[in-house]
C-alpha atoms as a PDB file:
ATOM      1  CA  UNK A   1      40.911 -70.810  35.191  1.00  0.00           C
ATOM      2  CA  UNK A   2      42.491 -68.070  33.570  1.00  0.00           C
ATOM      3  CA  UNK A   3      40.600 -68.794  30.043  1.00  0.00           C
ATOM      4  CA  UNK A   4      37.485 -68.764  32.421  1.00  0.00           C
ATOM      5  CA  UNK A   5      38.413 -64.966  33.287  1.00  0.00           C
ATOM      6  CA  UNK A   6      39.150 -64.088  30.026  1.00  0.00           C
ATOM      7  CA  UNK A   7      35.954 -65.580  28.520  1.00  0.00           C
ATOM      8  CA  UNK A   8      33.958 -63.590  31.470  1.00  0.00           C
ATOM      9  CA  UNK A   9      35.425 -60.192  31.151  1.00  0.00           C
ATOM     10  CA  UNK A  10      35.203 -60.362  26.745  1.00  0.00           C
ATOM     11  CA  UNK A  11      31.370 -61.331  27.461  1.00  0.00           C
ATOM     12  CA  UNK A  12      31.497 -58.129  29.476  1.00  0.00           C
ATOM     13  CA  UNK A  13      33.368 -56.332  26.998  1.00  0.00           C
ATOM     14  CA  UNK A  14      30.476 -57.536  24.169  1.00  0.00           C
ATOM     15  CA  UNK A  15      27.800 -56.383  26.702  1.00  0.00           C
ATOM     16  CA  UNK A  16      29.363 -52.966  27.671  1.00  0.00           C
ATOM     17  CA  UNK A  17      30.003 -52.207  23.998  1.00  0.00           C
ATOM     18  CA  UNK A  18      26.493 -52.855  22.770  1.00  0.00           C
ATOM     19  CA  UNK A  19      25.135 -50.731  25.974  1.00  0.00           C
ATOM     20  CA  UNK A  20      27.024 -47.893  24.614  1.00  0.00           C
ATOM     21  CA  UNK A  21      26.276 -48.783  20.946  1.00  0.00           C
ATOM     22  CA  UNK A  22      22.333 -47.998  21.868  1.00  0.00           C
ATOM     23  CA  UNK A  23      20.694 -44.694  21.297  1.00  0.00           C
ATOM     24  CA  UNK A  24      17.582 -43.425  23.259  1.00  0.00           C
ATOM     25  CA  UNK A  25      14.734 -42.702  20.597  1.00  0.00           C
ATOM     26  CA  UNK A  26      14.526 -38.790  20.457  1.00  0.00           C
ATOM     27  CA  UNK A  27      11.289 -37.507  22.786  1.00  0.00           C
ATOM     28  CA  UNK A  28       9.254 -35.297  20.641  1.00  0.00           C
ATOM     29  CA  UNK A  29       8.480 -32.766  22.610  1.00  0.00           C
ATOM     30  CA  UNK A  30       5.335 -31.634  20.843  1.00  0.00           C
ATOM     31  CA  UNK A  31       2.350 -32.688  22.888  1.00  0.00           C
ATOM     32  CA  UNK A  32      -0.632 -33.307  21.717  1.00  0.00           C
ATOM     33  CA  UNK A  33      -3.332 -31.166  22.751  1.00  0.00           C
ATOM     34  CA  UNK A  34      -7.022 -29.789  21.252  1.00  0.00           C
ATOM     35  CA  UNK A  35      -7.308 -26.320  20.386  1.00  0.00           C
ATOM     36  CA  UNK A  36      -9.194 -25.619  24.027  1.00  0.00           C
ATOM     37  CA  UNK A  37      -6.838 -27.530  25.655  1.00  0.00           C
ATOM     38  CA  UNK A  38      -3.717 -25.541  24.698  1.00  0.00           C
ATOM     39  CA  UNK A  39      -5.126 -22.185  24.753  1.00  0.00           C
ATOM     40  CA  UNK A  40      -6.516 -22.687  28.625  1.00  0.00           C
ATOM     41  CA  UNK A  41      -3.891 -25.211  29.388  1.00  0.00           C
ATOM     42  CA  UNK A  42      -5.296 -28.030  30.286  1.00  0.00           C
ATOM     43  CA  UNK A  43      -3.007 -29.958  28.837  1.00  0.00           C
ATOM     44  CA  UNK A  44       0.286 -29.006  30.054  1.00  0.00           C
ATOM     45  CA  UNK A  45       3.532 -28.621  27.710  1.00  0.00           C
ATOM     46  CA  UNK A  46       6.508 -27.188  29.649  1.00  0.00           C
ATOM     47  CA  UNK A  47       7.902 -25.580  26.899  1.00  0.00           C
ATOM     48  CA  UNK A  48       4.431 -24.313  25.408  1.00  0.00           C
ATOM     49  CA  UNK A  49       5.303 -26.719  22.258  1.00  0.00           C
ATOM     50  CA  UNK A  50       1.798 -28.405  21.356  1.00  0.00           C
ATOM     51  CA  UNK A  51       0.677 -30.648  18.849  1.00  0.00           C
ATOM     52  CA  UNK A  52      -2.234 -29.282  16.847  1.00  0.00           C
ATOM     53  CA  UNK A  53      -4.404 -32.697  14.627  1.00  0.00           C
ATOM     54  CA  UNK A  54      -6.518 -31.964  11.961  1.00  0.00           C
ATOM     55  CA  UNK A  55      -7.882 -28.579  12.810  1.00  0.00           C
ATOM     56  CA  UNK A  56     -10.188 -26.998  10.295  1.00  0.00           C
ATOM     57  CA  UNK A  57      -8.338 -24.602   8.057  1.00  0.00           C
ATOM     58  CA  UNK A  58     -11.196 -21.606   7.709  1.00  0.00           C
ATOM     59  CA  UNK A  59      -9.178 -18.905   5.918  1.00  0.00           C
ATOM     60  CA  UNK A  60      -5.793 -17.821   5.495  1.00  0.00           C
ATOM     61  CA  UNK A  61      -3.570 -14.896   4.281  1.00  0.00           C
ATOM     62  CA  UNK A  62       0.156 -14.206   4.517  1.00  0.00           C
ATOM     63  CA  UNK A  63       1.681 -14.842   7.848  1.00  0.00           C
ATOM     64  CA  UNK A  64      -1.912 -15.637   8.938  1.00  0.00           C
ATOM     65  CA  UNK A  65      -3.803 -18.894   8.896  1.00  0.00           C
ATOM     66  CA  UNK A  66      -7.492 -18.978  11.013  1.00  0.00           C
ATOM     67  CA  UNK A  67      -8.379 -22.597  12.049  1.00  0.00           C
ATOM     68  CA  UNK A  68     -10.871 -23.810  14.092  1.00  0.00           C
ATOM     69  CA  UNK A  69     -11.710 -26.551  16.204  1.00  0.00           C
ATOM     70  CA  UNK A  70     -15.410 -27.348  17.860  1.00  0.00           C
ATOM     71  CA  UNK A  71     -16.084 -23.435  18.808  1.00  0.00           C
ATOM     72  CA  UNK A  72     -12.530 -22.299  19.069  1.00  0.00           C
ATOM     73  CA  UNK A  73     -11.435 -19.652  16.882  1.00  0.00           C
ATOM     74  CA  UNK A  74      -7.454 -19.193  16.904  1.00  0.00           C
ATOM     75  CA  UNK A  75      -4.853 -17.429  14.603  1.00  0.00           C
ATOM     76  CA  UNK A  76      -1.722 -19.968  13.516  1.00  0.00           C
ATOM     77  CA  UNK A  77       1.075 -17.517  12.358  1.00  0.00           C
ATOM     78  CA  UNK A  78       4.740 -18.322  10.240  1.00  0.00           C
ATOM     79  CA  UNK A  79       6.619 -16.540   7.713  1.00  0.00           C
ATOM     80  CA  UNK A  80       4.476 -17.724   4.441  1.00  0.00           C
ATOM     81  CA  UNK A  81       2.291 -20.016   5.866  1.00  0.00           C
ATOM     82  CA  UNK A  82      -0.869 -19.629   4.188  1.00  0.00           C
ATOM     83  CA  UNK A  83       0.767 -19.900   0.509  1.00  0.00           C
ATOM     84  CA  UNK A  84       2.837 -23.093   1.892  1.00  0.00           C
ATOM     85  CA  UNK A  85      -0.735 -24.700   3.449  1.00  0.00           C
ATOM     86  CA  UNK A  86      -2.382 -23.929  -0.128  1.00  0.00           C
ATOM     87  CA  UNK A  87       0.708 -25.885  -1.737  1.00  0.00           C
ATOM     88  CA  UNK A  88      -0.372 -28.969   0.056  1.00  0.00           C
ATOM     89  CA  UNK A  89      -4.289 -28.482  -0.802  1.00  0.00           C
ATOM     90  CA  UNK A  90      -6.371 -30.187   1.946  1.00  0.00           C
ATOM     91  CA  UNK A  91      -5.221 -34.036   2.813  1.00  0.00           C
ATOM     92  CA  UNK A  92      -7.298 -35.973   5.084  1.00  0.00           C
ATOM     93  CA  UNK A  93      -5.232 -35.383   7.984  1.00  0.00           C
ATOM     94  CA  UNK A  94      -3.050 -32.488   8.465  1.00  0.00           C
ATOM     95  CA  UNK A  95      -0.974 -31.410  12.132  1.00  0.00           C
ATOM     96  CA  UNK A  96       0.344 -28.533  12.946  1.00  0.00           C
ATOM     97  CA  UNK A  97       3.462 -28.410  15.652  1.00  0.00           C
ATOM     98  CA  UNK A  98       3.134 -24.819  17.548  1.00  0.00           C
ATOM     99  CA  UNK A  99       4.720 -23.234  19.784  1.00  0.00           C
ATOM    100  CA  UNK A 100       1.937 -21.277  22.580  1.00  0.00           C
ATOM    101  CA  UNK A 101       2.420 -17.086  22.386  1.00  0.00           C
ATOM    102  CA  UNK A 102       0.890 -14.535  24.532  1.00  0.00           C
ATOM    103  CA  UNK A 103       1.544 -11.519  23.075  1.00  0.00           C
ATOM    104  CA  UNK A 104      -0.340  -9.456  21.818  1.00  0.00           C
ATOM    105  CA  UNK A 105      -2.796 -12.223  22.498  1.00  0.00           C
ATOM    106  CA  UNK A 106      -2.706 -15.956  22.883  1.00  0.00           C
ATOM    107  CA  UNK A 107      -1.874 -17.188  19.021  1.00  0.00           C
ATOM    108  CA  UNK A 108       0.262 -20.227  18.277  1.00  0.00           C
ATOM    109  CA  UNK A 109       3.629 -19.976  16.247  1.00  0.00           C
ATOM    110  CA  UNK A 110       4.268 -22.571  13.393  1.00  0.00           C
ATOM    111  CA  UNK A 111       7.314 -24.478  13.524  1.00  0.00           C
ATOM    112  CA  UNK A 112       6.364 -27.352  10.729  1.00  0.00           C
ATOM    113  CA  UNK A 113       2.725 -28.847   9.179  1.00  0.00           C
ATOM    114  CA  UNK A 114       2.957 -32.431   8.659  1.00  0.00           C
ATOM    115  CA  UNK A 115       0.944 -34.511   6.609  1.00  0.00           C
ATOM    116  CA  UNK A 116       0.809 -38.319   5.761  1.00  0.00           C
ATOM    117  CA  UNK A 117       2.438 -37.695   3.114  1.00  0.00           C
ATOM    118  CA  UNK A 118       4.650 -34.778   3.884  1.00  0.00           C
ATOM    119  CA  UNK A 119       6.972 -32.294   6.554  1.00  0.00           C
ATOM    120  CA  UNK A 120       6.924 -28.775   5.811  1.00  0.00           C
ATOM    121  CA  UNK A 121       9.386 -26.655   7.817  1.00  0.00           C
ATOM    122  CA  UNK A 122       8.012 -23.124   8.219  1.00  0.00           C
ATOM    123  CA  UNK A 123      10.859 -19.858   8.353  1.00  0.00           C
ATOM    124  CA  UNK A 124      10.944 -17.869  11.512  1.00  0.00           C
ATOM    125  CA  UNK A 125      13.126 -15.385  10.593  1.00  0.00           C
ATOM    126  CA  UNK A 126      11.338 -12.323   9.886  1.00  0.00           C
ATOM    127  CA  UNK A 127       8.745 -11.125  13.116  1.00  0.00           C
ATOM    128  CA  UNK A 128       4.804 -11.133  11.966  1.00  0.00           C
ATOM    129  CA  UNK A 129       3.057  -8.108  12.143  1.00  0.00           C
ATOM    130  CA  UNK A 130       0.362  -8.970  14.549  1.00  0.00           C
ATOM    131  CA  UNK A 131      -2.170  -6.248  14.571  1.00  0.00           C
ATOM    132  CA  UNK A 132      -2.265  -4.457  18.386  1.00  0.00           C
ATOM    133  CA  UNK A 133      -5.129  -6.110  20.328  1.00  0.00           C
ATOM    134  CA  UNK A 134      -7.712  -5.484  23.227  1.00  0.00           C
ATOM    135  CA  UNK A 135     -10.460  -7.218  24.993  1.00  0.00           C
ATOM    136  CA  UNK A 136     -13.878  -5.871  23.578  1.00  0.00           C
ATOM    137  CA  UNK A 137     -14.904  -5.572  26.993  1.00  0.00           C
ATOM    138  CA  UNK A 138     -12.797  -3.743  27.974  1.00  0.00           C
ATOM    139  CA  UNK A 139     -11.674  -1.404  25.360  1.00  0.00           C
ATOM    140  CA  UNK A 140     -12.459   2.273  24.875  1.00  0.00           C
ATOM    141  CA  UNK A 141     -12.265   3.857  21.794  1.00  0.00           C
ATOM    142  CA  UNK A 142      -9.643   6.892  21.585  1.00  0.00           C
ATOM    143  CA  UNK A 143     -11.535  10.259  21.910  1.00  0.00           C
ATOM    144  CA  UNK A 144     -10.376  11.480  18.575  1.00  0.00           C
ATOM    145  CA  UNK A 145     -12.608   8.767  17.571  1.00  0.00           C
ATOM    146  CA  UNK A 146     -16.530  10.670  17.059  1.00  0.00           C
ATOM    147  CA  UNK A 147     -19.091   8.347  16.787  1.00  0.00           C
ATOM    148  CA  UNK A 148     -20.972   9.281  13.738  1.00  0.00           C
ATOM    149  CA  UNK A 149     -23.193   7.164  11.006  1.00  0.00           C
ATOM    150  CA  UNK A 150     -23.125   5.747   7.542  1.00  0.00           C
ATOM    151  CA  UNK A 151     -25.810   8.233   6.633  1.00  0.00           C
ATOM    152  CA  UNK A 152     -23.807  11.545   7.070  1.00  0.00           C
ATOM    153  CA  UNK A 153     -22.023  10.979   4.225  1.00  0.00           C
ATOM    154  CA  UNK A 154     -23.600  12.273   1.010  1.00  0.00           C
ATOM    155  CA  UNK A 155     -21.995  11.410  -2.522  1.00  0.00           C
ATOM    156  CA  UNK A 156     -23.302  14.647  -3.709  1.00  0.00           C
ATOM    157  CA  UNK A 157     -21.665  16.710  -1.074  1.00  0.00           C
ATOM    158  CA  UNK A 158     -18.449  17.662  -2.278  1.00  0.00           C
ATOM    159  CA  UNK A 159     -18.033  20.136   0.084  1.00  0.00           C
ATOM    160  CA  UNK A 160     -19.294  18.738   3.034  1.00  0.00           C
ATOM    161  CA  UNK A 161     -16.876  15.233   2.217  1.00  0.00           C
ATOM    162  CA  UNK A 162     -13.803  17.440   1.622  1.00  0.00           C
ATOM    163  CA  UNK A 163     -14.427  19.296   5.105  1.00  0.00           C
ATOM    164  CA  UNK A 164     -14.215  15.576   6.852  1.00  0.00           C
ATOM    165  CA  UNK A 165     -11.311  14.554   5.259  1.00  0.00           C
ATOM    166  CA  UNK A 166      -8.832  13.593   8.057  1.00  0.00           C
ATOM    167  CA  UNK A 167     -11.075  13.276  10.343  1.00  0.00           C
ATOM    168  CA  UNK A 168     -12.218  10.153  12.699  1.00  0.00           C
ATOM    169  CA  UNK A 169     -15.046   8.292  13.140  1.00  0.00           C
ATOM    170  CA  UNK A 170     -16.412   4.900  15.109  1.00  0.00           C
ATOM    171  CA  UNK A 171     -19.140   3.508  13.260  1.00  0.00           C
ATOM    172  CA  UNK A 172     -21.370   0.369  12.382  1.00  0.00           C
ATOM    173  CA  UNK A 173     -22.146  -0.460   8.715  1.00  0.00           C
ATOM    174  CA  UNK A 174     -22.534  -3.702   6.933  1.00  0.00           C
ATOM    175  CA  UNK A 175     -19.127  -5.241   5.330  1.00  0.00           C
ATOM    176  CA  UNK A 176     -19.318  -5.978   1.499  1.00  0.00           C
ATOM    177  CA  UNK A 177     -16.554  -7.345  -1.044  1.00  0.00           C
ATOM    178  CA  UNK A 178     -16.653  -5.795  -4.049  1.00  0.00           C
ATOM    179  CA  UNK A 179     -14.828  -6.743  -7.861  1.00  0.00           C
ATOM    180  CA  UNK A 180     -14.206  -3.998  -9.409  1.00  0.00           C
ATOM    181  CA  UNK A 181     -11.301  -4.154 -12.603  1.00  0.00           C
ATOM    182  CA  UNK A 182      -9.544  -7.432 -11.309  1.00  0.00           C
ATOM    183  CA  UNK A 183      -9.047  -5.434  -7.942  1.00  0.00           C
ATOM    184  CA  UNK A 184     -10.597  -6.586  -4.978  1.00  0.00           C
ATOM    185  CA  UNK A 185     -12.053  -3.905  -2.664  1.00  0.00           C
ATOM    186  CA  UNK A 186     -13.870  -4.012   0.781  1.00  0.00           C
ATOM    187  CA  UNK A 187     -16.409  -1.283   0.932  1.00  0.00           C
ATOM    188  CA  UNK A 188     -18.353  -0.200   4.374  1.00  0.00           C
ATOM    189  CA  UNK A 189     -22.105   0.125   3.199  1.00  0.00           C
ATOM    190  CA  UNK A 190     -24.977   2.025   5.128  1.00  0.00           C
ATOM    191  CA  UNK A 191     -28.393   0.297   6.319  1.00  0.00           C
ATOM    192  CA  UNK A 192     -30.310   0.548   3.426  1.00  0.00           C
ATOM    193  CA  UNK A 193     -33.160   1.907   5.803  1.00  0.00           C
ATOM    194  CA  UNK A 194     -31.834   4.875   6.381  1.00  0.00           C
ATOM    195  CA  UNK A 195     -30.879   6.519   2.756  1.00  0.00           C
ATOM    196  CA  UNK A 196     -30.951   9.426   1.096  1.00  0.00           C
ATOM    197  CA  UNK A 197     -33.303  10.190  -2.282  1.00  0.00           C
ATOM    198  CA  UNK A 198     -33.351   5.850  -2.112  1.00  0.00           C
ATOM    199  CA  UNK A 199     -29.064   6.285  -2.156  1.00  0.00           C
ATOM    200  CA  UNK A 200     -27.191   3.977   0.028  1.00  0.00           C
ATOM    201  CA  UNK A 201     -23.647   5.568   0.795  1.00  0.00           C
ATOM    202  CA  UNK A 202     -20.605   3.429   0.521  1.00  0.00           C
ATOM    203  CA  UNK A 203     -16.958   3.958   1.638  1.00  0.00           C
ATOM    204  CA  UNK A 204     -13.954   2.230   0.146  1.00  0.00           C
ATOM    205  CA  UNK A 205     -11.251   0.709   2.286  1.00  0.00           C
ATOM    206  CA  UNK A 206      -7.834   1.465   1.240  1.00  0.00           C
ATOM    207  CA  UNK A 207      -5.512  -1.510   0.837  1.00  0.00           C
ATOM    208  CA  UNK A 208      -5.546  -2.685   4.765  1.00  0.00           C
ATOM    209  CA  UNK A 209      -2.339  -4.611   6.337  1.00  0.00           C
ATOM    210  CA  UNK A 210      -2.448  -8.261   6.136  1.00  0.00           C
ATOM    211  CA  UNK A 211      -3.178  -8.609   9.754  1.00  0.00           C
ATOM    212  CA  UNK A 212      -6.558  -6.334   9.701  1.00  0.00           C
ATOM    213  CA  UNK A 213      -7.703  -8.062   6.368  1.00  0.00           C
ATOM    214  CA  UNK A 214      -8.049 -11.595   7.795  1.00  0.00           C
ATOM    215  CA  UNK A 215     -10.289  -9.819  10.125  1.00  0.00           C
ATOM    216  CA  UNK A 216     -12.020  -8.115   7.904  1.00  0.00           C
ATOM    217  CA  UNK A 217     -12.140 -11.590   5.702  1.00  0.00           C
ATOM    218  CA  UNK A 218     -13.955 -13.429   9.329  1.00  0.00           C
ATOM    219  CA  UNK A 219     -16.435 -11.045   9.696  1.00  0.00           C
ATOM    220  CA  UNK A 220     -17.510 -11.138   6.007  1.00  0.00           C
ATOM    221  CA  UNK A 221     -17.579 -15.210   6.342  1.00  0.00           C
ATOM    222  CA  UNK A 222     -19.323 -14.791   9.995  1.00  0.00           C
ATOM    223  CA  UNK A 223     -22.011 -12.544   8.312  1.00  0.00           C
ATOM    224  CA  UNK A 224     -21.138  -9.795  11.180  1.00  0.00           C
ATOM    225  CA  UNK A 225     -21.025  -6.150  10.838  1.00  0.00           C
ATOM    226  CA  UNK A 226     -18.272  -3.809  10.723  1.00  0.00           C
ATOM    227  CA  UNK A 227     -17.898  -2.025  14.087  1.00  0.00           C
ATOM    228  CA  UNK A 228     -14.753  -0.388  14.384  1.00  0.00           C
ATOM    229  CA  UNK A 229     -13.016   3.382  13.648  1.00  0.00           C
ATOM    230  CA  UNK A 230     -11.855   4.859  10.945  1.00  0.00           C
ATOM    231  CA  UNK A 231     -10.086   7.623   9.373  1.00  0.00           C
ATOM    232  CA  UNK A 232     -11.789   9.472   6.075  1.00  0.00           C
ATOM    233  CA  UNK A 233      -8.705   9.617   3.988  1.00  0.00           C
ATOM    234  CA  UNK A 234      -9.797  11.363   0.950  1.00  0.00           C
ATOM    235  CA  UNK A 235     -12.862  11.843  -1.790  1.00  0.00           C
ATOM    236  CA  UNK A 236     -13.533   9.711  -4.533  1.00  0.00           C
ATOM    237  CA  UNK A 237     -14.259  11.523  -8.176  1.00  0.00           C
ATOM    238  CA  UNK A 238     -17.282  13.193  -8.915  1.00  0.00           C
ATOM    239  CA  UNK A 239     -18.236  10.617 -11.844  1.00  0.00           C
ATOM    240  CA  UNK A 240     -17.662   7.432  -9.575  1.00  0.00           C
ATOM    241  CA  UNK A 241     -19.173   8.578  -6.790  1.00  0.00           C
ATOM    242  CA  UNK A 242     -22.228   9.225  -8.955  1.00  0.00           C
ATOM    243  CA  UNK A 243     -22.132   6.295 -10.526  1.00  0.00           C
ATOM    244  CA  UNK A 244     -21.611   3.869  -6.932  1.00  0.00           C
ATOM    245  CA  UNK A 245     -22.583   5.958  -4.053  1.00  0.00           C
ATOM    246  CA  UNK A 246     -18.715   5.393  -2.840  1.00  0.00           C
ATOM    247  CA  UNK A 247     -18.208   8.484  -0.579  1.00  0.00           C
ATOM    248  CA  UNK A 248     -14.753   8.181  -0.497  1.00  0.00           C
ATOM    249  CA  UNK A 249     -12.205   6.157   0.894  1.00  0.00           C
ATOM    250  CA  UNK A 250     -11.054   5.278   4.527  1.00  0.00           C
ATOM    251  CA  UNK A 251      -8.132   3.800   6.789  1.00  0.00           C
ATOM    252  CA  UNK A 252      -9.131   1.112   9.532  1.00  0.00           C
ATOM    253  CA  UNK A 253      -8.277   2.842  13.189  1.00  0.00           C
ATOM    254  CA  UNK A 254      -9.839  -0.724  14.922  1.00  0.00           C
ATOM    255  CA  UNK A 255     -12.279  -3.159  14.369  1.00  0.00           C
ATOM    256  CA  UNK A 256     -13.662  -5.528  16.541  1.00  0.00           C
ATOM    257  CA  UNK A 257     -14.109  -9.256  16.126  1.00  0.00           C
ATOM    258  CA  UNK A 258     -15.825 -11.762  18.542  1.00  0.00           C
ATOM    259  CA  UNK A 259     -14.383 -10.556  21.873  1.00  0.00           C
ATOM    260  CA  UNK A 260     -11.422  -8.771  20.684  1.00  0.00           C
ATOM    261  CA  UNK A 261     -10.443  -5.363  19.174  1.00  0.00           C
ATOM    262  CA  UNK A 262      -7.588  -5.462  16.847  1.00  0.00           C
ATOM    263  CA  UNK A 263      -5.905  -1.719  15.863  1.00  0.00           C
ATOM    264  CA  UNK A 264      -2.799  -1.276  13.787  1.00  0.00           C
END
């Protein structure tokens, strides 16, 4: 009897021990989700920690990668992401773990890409510089902002462009890139129908921030023009503005893209 009760409570011993021996497989708590369903929330993630499959990579820069899915449009962000996405190149399946922001607008923040093939971790440690944003529908230009048009500036005016420098201006005007020495610059070009002696005038954008280039990069791919403010900063030479019809050179105040204005 008493080998009996020893025999029971060592099979209970074996059982209790392997019980505790067993580990509960960790619960990812990315959930899957389309772009449309984790911008609306439709699918629900208590934590705002989705699972993004195979979205299409359209264009990236910096902190900034645009992707699309079906006819969403959304901005992934992470310290370096676009330069570690291009070290991958494109496999045939790529997923994106996020974690849902709403500031200054709904974007998604990168915590890893993984591939078939591969886990890439991505920093968080320095804050991106997401450009200020507004609903287009909403938003009213500042009333330093004039409206005014490609056509009133004149290469040959020296005068006339030195008298605007500084000031601020909301305009339309088609959205070129030009090569010019190895360095890339994004001029603002008038409609060719309205020109001076057969002249179209041009202005140069100075070196924009990261954050306003990818827009500016979208609206060139999207074919779209550039409506938006900006400040005249200063007068190109005499011999290059002869030479290109570049009027000068200006700073981006806002721009708008799709249904959103983004402003430094």
């Amino acid at each position: 009897m008493m080998r009996e009760l020893y025999a029971a409570c060592a099979i209970v011993a074996v059982v209790s021990l392997a019980g505790c021996g067993e580990e509960e497989a960790p619960v990812d708590p990315f959930v899957e989700a389309s772009l449309r369903e984790a911008v609306y929330g439709e699918v629900i993630s208590p934590e705002f920690k989705y699972k993004i499959v195979d979205p299409e990579i359209i264009d990236g820069l910096g902190e900034f990668l645009v992707v699309k899915q079906s006819n969403m449009t959304e901005f992934i962000v992470g310290n370096g992401i676009a330069a570690m996405v291009d070290s991958i190149g494109r496999p045939e399946e790529i997923t994106f773990n996020v974690i849902k922001q709403f500031s200054p607008m709904v974007h998604f923040l990168c915590v890893n890409v993984v591939t078939p093939t591969d886990s890439l971790v991505i920093p968080s440690d320095k804050p991106i510089a997401f450009p200020r944003t507004s609903d287009a529908a909403n938003f009213i230009p500042p009333a330093d902002f004039v409206k005014g048009e490609m056509i009133n500036f004149q290469w040959n005016n020296t005068e006339g462009l030195r008298k605007m420098i500084g000031n601020k201006y909301a305009l339309e005007a088609h959205l070129v890139r030009v090569e010019e020495d190895s360095v890339t610059s994004w001029m603002l070009v008038g409609d060719s129908s309205q020109v001076v002696w057969g002249q179209v005038p041009k202005l140069r954008i100075r070196t924009p921030r990261p954050s306003l280039e990818i827009i500016l990069r979208m609206l060139e791919r999207t074919q779209q023009n550039f409506v938006g403010g900006i400040t005249y900063a200063d007068i190109e030479p005499w011999d290059y503005r002869r030479k290109n019809y570049v009027c000068g050179t200006v700073d981006i105040g806002y721009l708008r893209f799709l249904d959103k204005v983004f402003s430094r």
